[in-house]
PDB file of N, CA and C in Angstrom:
ATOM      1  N   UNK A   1      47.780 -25.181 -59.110  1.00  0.00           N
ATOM      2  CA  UNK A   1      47.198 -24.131 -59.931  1.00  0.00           C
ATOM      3  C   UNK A   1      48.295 -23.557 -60.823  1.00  0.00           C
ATOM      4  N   UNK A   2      48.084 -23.125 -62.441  1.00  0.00           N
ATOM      5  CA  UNK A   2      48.918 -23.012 -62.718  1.00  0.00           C
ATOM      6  C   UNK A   2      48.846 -21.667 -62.452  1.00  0.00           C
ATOM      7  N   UNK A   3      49.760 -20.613 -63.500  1.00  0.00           N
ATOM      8  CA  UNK A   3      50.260 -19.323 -63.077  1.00  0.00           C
ATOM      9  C   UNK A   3      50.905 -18.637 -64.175  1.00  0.00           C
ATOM     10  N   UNK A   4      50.241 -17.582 -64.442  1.00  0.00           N
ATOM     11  CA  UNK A   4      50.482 -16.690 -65.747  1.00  0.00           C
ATOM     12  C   UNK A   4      51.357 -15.237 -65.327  1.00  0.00           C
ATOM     13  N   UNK A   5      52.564 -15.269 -66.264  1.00  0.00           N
ATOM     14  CA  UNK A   5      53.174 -13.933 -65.461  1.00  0.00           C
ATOM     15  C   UNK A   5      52.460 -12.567 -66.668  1.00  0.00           C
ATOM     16  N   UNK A   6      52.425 -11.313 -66.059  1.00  0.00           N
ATOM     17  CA  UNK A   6      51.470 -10.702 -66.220  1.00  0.00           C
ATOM     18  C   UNK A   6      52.321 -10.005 -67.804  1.00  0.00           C
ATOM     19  N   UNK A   7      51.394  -9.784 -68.440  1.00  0.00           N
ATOM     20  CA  UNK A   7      52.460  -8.872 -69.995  1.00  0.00           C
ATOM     21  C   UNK A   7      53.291  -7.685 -69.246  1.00  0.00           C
ATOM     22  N   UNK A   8      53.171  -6.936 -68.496  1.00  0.00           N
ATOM     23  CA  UNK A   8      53.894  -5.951 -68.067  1.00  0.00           C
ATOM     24  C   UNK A   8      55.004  -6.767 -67.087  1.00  0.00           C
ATOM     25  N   UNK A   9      55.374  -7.584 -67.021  1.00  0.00           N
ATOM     26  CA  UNK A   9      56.578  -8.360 -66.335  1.00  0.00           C
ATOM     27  C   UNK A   9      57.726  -8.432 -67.566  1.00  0.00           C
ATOM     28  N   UNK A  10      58.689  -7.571 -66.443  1.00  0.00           N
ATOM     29  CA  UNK A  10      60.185  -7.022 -67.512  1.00  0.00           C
ATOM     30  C   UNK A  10      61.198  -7.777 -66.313  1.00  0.00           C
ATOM     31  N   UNK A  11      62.156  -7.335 -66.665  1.00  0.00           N
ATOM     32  CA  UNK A  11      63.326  -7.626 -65.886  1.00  0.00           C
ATOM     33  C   UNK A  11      63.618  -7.057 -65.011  1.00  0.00           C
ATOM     34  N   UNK A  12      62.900  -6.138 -64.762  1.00  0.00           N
ATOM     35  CA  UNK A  12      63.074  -5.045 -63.204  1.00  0.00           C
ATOM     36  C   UNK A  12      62.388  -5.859 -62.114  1.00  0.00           C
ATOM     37  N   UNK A  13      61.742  -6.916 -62.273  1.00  0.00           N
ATOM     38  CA  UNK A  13      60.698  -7.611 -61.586  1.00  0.00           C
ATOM     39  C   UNK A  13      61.792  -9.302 -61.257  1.00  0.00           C
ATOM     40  N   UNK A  14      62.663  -9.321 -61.595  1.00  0.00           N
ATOM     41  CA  UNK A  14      63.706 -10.396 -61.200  1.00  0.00           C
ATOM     42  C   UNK A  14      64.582  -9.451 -60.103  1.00  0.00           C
ATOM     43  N   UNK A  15      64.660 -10.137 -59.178  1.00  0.00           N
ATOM     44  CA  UNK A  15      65.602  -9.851 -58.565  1.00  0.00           C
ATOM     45  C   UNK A  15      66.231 -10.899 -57.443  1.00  0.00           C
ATOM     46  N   UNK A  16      67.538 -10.932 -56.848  1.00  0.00           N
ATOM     47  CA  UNK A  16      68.283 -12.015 -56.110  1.00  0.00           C
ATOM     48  C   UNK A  16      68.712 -11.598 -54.802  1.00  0.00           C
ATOM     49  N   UNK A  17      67.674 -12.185 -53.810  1.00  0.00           N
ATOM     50  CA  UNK A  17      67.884 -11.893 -52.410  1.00  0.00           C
ATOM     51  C   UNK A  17      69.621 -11.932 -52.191  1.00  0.00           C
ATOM     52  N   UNK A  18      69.938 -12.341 -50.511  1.00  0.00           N
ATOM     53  CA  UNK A  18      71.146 -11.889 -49.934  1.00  0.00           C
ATOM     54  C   UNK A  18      71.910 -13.538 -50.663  1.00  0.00           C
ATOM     55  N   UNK A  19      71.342 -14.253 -50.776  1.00  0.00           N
ATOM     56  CA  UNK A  19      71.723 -15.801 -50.999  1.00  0.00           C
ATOM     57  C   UNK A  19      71.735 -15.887 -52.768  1.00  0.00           C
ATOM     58  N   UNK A  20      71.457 -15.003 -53.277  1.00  0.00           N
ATOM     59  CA  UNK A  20      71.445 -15.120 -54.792  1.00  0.00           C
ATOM     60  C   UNK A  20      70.785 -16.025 -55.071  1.00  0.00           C
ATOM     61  N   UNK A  21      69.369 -16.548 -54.362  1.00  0.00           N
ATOM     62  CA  UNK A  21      68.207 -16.924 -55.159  1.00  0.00           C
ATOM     63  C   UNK A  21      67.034 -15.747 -55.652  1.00  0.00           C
ATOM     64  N   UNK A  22      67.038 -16.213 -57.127  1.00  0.00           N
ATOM     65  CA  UNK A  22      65.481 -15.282 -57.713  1.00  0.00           C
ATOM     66  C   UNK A  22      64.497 -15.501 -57.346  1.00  0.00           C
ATOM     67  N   UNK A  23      64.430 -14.458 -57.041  1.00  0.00           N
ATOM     68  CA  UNK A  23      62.670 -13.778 -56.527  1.00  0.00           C
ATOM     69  C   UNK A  23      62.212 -12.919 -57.703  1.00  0.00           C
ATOM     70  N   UNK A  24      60.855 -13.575 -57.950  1.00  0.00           N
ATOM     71  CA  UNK A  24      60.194 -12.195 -58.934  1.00  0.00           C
ATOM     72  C   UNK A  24      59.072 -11.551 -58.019  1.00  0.00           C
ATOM     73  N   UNK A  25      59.334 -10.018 -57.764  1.00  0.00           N
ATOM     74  CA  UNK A  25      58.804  -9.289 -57.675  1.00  0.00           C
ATOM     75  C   UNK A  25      58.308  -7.628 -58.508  1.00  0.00           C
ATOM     76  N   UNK A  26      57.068  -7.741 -57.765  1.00  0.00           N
ATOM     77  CA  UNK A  26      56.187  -7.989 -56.846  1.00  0.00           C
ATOM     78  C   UNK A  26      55.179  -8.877 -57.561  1.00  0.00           C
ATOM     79  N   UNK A  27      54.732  -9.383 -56.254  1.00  0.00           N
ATOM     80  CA  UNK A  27      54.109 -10.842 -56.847  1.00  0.00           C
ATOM     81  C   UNK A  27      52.308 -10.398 -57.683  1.00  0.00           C
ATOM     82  N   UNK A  28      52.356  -9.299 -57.660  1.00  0.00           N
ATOM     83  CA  UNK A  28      51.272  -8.475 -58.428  1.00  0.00           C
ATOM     84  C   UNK A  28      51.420  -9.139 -60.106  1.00  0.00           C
ATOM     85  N   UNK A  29      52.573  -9.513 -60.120  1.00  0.00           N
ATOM     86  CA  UNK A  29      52.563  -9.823 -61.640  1.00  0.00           C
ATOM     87  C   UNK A  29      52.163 -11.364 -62.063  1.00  0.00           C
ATOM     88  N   UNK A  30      52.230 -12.060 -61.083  1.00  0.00           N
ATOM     89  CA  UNK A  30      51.712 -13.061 -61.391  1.00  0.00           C
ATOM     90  C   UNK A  30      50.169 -13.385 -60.931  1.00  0.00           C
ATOM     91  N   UNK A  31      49.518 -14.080 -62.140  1.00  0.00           N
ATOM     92  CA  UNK A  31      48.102 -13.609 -61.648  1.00  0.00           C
ATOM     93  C   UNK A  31      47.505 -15.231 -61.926  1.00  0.00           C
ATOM     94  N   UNK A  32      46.624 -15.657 -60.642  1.00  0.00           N
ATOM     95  CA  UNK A  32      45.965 -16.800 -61.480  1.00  0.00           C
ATOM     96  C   UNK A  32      45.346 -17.211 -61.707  1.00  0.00           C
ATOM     97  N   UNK A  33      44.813 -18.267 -62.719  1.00  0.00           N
ATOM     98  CA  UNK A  33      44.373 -17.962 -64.163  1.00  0.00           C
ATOM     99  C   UNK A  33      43.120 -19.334 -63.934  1.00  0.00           C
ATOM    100  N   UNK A  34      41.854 -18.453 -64.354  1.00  0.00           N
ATOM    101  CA  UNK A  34      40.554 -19.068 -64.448  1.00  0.00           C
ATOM    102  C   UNK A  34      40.214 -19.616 -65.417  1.00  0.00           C
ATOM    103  N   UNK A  35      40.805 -18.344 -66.567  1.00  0.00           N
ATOM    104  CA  UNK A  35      40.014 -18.578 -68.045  1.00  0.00           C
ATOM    105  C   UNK A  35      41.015 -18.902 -69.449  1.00  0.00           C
ATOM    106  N   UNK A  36      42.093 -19.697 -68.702  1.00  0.00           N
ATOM    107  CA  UNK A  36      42.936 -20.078 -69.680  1.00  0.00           C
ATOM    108  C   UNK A  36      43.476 -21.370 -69.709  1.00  0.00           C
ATOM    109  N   UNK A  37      43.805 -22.200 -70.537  1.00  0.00           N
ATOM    110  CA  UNK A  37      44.020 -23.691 -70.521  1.00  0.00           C
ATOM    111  C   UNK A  37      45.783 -23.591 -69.620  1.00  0.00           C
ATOM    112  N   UNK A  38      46.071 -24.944 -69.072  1.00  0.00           N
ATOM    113  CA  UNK A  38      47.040 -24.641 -68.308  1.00  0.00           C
ATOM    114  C   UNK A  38      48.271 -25.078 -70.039  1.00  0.00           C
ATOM    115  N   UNK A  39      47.618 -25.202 -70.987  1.00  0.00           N
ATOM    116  CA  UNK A  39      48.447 -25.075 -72.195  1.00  0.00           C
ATOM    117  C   UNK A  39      48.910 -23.996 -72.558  1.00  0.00           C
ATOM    118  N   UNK A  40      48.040 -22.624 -72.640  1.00  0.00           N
ATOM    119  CA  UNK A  40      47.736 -21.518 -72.988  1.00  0.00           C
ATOM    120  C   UNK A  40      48.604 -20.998 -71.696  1.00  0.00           C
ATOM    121  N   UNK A  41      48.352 -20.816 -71.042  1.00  0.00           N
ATOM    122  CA  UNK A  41      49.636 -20.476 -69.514  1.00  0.00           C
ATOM    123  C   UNK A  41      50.961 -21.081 -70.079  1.00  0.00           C
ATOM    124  N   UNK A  42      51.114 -22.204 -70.126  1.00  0.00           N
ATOM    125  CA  UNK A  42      52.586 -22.454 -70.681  1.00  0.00           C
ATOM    126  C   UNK A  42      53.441 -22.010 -72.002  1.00  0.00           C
ATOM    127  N   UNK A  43      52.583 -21.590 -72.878  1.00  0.00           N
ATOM    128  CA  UNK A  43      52.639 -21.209 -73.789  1.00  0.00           C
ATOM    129  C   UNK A  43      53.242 -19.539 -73.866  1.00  0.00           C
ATOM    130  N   UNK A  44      52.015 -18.779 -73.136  1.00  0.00           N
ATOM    131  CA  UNK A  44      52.299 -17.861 -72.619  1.00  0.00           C
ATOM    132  C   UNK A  44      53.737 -17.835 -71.787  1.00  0.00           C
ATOM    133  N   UNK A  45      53.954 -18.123 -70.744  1.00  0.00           N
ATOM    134  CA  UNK A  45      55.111 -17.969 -69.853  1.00  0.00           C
ATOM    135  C   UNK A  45      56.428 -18.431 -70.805  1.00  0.00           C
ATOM    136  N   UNK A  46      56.169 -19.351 -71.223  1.00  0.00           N
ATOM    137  CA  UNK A  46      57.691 -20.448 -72.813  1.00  0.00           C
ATOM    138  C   UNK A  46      57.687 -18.592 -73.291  1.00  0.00           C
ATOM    139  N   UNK A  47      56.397 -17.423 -74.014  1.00  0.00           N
ATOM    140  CA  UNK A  47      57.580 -16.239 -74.742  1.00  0.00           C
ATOM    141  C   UNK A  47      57.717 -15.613 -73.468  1.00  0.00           C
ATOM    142  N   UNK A  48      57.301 -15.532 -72.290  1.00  0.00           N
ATOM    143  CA  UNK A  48      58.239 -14.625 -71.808  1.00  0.00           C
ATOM    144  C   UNK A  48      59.214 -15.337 -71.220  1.00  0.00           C
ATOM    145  N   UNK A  49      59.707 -16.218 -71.151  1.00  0.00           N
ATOM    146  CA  UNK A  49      61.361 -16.939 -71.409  1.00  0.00           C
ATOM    147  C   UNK A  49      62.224 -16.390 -72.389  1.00  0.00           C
ATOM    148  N   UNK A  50      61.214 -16.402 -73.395  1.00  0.00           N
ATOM    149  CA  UNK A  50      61.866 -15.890 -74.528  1.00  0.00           C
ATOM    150  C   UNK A  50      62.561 -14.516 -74.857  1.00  0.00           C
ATOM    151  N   UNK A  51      61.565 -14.010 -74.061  1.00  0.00           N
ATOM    152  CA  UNK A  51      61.560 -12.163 -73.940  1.00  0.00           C
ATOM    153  C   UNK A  51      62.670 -12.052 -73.269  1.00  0.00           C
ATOM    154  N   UNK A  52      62.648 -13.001 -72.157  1.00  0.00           N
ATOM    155  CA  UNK A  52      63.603 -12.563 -70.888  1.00  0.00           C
ATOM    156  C   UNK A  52      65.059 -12.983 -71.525  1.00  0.00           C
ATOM    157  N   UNK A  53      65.210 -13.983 -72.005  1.00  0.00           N
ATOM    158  CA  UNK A  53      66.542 -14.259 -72.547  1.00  0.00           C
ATOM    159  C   UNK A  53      66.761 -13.048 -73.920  1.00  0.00           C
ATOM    160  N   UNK A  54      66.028 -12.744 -74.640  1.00  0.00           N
ATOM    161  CA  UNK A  54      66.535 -11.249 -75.356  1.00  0.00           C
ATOM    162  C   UNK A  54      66.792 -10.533 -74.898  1.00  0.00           C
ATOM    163  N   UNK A  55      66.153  -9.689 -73.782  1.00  0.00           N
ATOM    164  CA  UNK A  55      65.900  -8.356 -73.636  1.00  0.00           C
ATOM    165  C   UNK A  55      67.338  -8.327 -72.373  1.00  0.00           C
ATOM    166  N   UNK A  56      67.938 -10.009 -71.597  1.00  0.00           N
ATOM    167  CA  UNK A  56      69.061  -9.951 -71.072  1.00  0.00           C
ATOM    168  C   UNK A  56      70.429  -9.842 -72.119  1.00  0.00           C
ATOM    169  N   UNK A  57      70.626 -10.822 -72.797  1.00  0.00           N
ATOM    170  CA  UNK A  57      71.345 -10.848 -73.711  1.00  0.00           C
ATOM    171  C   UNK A  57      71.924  -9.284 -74.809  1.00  0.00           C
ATOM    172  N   UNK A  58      70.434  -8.900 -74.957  1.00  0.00           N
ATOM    173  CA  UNK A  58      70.935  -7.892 -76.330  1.00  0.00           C
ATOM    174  C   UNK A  58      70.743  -6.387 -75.063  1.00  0.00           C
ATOM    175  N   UNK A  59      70.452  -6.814 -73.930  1.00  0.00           N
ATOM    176  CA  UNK A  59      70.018  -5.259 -73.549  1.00  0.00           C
ATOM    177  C   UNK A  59      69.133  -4.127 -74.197  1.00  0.00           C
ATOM    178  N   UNK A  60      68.419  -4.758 -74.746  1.00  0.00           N
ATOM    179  CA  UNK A  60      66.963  -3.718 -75.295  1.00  0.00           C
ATOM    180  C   UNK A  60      65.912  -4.935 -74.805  1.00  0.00           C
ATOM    181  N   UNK A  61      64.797  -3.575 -75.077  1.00  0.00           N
ATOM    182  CA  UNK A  61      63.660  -4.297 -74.715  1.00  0.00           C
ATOM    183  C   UNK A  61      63.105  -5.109 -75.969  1.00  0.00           C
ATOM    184  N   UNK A  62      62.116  -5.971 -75.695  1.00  0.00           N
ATOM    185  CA  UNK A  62      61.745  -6.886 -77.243  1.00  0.00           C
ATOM    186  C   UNK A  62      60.627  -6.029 -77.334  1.00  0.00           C
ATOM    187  N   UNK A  63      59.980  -5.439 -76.409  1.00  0.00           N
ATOM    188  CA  UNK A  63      58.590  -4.799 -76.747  1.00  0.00           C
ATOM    189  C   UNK A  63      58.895  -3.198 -76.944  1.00  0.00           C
ATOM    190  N   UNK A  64      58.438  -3.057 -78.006  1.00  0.00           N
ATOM    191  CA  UNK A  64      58.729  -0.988 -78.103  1.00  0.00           C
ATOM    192  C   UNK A  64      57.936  -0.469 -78.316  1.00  0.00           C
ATOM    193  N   UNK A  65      58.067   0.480 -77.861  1.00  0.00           N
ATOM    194  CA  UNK A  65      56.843   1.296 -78.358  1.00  0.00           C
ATOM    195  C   UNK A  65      54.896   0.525 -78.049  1.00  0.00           C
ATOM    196  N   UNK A  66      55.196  -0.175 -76.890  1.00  0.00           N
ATOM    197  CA  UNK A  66      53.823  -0.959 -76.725  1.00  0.00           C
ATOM    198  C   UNK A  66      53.448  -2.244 -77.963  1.00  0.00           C
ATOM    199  N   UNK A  67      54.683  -2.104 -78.612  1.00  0.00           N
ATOM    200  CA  UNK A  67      54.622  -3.210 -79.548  1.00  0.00           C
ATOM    201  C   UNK A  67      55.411  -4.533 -79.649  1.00  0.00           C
ATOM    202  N   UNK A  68      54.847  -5.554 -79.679  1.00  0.00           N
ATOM    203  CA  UNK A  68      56.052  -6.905 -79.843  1.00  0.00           C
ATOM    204  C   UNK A  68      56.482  -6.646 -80.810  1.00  0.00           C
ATOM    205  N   UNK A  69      57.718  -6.904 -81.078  1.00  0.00           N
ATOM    206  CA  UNK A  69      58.532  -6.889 -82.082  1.00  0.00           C
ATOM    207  C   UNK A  69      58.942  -8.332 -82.519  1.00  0.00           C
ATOM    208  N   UNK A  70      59.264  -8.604 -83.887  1.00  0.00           N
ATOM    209  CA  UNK A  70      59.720  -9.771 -84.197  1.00  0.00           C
ATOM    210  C   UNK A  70      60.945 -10.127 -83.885  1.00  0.00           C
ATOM    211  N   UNK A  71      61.666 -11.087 -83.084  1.00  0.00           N
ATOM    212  CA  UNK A  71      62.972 -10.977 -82.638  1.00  0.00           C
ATOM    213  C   UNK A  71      64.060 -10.914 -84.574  1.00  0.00           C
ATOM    214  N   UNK A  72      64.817  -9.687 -84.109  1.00  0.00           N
ATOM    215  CA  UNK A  72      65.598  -9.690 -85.059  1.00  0.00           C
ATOM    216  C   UNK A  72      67.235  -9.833 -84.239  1.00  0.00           C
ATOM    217  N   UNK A  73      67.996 -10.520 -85.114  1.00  0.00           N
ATOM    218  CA  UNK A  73      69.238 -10.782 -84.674  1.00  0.00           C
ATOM    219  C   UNK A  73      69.750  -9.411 -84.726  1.00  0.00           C
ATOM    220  N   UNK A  74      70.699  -8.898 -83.829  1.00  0.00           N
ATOM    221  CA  UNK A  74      71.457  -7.807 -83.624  1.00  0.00           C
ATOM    222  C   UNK A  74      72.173  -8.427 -84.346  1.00  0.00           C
ATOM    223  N   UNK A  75      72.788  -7.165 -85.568  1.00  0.00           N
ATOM    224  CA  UNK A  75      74.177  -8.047 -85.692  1.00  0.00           C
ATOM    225  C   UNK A  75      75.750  -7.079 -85.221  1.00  0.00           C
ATOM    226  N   UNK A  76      75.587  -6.172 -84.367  1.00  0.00           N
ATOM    227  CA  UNK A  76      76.382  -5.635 -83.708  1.00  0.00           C
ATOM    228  C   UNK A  76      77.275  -6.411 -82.391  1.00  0.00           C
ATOM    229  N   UNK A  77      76.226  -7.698 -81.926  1.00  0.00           N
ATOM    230  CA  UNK A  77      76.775  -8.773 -80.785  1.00  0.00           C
ATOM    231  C   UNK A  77      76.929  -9.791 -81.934  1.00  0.00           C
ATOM    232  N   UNK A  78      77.658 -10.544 -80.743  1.00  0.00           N
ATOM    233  CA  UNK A  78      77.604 -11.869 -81.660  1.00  0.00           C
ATOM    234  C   UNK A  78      76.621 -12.564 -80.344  1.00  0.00           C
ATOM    235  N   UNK A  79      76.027 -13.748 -81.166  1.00  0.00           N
ATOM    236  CA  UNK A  79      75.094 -14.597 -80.166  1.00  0.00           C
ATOM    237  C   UNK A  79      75.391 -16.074 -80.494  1.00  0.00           C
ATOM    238  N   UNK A  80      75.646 -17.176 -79.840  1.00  0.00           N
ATOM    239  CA  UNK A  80      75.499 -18.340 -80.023  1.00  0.00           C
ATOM    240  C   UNK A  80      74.263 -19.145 -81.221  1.00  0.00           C
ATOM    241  N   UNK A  81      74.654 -19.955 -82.110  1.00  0.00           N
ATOM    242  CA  UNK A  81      73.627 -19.758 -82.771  1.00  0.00           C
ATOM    243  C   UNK A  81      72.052 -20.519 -81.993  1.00  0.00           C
ATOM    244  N   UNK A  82      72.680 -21.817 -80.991  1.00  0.00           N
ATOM    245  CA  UNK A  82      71.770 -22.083 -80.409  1.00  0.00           C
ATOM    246  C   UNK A  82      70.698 -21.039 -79.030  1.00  0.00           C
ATOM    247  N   UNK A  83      71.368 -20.533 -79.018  1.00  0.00           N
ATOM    248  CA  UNK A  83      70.377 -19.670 -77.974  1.00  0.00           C
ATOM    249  C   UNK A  83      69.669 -18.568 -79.418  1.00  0.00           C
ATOM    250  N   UNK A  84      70.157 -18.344 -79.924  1.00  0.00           N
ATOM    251  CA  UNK A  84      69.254 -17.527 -80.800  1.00  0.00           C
ATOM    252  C   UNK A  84      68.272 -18.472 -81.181  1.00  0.00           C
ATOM    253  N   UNK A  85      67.950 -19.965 -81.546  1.00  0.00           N
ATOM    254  CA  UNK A  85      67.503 -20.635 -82.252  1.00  0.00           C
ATOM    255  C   UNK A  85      66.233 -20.818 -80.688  1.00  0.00           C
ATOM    256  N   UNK A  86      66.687 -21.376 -79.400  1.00  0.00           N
ATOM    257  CA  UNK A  86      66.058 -20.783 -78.556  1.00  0.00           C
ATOM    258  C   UNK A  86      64.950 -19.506 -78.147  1.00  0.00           C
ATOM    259  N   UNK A  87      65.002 -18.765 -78.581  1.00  0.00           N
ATOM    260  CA  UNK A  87      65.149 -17.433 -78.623  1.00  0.00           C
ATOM    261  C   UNK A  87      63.811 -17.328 -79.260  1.00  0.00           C
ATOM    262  N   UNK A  88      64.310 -17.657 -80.288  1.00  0.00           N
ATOM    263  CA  UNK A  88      62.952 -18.133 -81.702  1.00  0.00           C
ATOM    264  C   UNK A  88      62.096 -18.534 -81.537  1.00  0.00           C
ATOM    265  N   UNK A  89      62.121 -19.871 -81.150  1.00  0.00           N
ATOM    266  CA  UNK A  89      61.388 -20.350 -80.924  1.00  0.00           C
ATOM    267  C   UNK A  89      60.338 -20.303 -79.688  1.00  0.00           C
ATOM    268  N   UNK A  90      60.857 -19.869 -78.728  1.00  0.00           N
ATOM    269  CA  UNK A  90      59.752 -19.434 -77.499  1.00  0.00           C
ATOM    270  C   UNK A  90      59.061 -18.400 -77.856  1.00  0.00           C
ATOM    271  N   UNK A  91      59.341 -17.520 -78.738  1.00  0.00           N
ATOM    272  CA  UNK A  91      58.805 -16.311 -79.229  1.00  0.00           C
ATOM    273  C   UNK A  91      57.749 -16.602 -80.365  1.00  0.00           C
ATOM    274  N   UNK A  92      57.902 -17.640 -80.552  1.00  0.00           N
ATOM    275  CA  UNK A  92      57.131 -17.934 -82.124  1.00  0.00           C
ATOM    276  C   UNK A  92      55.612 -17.107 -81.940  1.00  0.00           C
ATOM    277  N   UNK A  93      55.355 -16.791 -83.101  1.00  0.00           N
ATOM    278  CA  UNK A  93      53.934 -16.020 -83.413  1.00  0.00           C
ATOM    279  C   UNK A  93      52.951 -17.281 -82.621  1.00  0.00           C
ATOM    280  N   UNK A  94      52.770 -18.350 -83.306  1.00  0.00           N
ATOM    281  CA  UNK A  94      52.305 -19.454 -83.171  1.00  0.00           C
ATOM    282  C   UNK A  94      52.286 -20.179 -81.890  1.00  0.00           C
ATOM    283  N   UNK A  95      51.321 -19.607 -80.478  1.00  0.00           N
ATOM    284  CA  UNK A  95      51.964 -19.978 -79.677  1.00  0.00           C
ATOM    285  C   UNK A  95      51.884 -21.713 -79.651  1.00  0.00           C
ATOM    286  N   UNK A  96      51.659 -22.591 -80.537  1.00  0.00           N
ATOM    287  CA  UNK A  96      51.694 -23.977 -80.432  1.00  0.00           C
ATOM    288  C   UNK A  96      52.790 -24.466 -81.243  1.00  0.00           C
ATOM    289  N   UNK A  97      53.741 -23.375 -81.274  1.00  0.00           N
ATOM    290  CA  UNK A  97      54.678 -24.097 -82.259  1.00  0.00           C
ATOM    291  C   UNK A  97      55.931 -23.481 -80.720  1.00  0.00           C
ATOM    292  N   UNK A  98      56.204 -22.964 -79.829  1.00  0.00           N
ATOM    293  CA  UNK A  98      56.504 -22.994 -79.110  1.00  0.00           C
ATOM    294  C   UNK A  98      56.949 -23.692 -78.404  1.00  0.00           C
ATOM    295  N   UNK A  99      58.244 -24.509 -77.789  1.00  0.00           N
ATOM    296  CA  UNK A  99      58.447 -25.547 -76.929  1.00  0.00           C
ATOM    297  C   UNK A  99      58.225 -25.056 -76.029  1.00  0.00           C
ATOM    298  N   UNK A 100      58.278 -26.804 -74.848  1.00  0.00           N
ATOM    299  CA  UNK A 100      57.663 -25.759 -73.613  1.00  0.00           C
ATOM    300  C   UNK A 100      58.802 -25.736 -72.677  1.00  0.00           C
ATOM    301  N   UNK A 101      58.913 -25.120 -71.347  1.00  0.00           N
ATOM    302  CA  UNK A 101      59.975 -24.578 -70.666  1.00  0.00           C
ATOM    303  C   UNK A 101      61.150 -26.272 -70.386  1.00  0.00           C
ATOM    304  N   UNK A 102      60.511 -27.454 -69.860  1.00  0.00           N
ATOM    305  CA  UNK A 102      61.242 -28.226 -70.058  1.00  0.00           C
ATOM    306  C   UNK A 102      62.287 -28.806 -71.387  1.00  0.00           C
ATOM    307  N   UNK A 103      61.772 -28.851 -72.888  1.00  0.00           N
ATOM    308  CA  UNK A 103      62.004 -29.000 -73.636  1.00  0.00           C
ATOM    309  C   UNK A 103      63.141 -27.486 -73.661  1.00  0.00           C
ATOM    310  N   UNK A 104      63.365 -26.399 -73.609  1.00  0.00           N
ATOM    311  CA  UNK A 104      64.344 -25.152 -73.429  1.00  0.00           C
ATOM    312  C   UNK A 104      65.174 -25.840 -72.547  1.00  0.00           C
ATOM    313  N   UNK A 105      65.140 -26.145 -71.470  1.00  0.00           N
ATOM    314  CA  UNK A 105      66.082 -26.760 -70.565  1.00  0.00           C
ATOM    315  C   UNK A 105      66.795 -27.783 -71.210  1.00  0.00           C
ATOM    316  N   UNK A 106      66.047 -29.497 -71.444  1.00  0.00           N
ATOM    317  CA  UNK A 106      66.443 -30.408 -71.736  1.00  0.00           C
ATOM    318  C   UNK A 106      67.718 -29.788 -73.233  1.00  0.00           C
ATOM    319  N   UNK A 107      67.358 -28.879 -73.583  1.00  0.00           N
ATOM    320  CA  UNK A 107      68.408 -28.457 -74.799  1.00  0.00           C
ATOM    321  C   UNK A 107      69.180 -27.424 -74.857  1.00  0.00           C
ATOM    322  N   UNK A 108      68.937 -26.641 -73.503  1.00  0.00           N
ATOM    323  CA  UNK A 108      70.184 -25.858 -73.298  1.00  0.00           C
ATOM    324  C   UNK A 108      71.035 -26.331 -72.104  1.00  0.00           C
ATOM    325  N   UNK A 109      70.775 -27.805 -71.589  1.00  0.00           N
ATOM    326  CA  UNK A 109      71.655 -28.456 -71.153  1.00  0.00           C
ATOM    327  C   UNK A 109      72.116 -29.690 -71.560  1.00  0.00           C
ATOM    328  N   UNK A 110      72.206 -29.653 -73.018  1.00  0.00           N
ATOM    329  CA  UNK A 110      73.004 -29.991 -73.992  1.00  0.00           C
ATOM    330  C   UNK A 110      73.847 -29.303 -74.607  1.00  0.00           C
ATOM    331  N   UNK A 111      73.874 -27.859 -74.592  1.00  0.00           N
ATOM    332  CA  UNK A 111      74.991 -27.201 -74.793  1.00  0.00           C
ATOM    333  C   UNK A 111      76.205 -27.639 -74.402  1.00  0.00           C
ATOM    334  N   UNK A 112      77.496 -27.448 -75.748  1.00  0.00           N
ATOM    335  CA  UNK A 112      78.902 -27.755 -75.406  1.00  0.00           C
ATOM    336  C   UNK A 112      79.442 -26.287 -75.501  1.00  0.00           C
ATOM    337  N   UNK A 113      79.528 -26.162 -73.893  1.00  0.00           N
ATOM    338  CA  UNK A 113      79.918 -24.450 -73.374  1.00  0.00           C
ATOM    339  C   UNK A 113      81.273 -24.674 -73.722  1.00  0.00           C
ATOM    340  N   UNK A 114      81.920 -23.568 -73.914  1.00  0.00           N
ATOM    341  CA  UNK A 114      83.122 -23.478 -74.336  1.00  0.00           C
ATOM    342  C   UNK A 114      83.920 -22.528 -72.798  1.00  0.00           C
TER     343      UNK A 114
END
């Protein structure tokens, strides 16, 4: 079955037991899903990847004021240009222009970390 994490799932809802594996809690946020294609679930979950890698990175939230915001580059940090390009793209308006969570992986483990 797949599994949709809920719009009110922030980063207060990650957290790392005694072994430093993630747990998201409480499991209230994940809810699952009758009336949505398991495309539409992936789609969904690919921006909040997206969310989650902003809102860690820049330390603000992406949503304000009850509103999505368009990811804008801080330019007070500096950011890698590929994780911003990341970033982007899970967020896209369009959720079919979105890669999906494997495709994020397969290319941020192609990164040449410095």
């Amino acid at each position: 079955m797949d599994v949709l994490l809920d719009n009110a799932f922030d980063l207060s809802n990650i957290v790392l037991d005694s072994v430093c594996h993630v747990k998201v809690f409480p499991w209230g946020f994940i809810l699952p899903l009758t009336h949505l294609s398991s495309e539409q679930v992936h789609q969904s979950n690919t921006f909040t990847l997206g969310r989650i890698f902003y809102e860690v990175y820049f330390d603000e939230p992406y949503i304000k004021d009850g509103m999505l915001q368009d990811p804008v580059r801080p330019s007070d940090r500096e950011i890698n240009d590929e994780l911003w390009h990341v970033i982007q793209r899970c967020c896209a308006k369009d959720p079919k222009s979105r890669p999906t969570i494997d495709e994020v992986v397969q290319e941020m483990e192609s990164w040449k970390l410095d």
